[in-house]
Protein backbone atom coordinates (compact mmCIF):
# COMPACT_ATOMS: atom_id res chain seq x y z
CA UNK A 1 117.39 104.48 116.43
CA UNK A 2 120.50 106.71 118.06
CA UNK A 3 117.43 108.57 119.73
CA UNK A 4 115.55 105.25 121.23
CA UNK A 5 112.42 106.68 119.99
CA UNK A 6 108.83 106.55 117.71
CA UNK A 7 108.95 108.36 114.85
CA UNK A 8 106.16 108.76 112.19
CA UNK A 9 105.72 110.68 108.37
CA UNK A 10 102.05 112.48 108.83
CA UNK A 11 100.36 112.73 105.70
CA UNK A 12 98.28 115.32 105.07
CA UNK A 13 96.58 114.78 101.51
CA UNK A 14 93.74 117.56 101.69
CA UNK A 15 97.45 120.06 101.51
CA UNK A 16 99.62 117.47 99.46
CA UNK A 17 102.13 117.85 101.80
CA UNK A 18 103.78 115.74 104.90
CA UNK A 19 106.18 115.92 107.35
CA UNK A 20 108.14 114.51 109.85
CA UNK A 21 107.48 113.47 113.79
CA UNK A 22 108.97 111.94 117.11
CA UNK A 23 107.28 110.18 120.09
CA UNK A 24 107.43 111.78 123.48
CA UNK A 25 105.91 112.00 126.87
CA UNK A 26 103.03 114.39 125.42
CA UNK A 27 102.59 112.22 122.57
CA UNK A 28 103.43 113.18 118.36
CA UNK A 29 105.67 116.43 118.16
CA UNK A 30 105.94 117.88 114.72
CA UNK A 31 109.84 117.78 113.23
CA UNK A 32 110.45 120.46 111.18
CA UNK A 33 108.23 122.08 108.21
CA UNK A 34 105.85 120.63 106.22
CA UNK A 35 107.04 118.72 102.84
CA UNK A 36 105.26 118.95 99.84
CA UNK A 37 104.63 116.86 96.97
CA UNK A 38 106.03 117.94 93.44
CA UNK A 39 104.65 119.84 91.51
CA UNK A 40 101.83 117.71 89.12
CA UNK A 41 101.70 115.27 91.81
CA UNK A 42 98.80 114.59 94.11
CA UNK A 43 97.72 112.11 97.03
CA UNK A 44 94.97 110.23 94.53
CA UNK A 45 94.75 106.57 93.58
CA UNK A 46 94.04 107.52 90.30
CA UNK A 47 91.92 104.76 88.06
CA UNK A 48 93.00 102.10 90.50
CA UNK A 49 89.36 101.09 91.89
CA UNK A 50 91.04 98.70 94.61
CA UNK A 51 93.30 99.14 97.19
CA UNK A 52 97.11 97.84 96.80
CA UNK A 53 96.57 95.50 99.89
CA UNK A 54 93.67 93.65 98.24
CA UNK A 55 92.65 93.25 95.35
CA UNK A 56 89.20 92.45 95.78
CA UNK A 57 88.66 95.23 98.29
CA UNK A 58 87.42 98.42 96.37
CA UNK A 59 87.96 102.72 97.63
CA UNK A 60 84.75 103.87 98.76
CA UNK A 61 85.33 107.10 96.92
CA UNK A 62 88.23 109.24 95.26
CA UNK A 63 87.93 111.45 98.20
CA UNK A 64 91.66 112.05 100.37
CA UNK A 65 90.69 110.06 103.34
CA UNK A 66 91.22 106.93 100.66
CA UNK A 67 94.14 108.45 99.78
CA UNK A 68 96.44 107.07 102.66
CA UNK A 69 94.75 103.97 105.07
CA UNK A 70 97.57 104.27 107.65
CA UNK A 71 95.47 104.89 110.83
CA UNK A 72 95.40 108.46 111.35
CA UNK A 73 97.29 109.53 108.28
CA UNK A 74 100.37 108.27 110.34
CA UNK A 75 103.35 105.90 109.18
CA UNK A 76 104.84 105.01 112.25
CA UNK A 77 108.53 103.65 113.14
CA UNK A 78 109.67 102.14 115.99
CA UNK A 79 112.67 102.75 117.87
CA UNK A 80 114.84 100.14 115.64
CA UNK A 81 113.08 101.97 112.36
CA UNK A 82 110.76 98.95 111.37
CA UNK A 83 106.80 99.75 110.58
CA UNK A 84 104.53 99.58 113.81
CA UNK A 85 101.02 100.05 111.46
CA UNK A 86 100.34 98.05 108.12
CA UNK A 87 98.92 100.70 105.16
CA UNK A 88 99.54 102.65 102.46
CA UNK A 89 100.06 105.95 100.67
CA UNK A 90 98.60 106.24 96.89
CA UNK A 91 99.96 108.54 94.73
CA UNK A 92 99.37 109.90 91.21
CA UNK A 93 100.82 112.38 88.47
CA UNK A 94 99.31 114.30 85.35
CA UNK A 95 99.52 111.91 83.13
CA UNK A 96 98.08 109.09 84.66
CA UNK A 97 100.82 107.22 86.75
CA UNK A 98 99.78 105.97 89.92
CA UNK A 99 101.90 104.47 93.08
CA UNK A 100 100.76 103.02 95.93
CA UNK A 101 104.22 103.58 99.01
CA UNK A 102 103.22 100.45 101.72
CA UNK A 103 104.66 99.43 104.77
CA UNK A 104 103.56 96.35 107.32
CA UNK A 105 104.15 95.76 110.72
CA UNK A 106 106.46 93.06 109.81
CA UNK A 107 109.00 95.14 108.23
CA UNK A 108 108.14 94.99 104.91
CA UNK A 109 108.13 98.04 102.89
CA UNK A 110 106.05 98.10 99.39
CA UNK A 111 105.96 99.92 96.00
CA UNK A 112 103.43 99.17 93.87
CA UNK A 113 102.29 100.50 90.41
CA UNK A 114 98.77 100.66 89.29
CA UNK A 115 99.13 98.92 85.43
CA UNK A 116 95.74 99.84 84.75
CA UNK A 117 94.15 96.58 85.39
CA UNK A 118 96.57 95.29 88.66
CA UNK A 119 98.54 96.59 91.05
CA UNK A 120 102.04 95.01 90.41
């Protein structure tokens, strides 16, 4: 916000890693290194066969590109830190666990845990 700027996390789940970026004249700049995801956890959806924002809308595959449906990989802020994109990032652990990390362009920012039958 201090900066009056975009900023996004860019996921990259074929790595299980992500990092920070800003917004300037020549478009996404990279902030820093590359984050990555603890150790036994992976970008995956896990048993959840639908995604968090429906329901009734099934993954086409357990492939990464289902494993975040921001557009381009890219959670993006704007300059007074709300959500400009509606999607989410799924997560899972070893033994089963699965989390799906949403945000929509309304502000709204989501956690949701698969319970094995519903996301809740």
């Amino acid at each position: 916000m201090k900066e009056n700027r975009d900023w996004a996390l860019l996921f990259d789940p074929f790595n299980n890693r992500y990092r920070f970026q800003y917004q300037d004249s020549g478009g996404w700049t990279d902030d820093g290194d590359y984050f990555y995801l603890a150790k036994n956890i992976d970008y995956s959806h896990g048993t959840a066969p639908f995604d968090a924002s429906d329901d009734n809308n099934p993954f086409a595959s357990n492939n990464p590109p289902d494993q975040v449906t921001f557009t381009g990989n890219r959670a993006t802020f704007g300059p007074l830190g709300l959500p400009t994109k509606s999607g989410y990032c799924y997560i899972a652990n070893g033994e089963g666990d699965t989390y799906a990390i949403g945000a929509n362009n309304v502000g709204a920012i989501k956690l949701k845990h698969w319970n094995g039958n519903d996301w809740e």
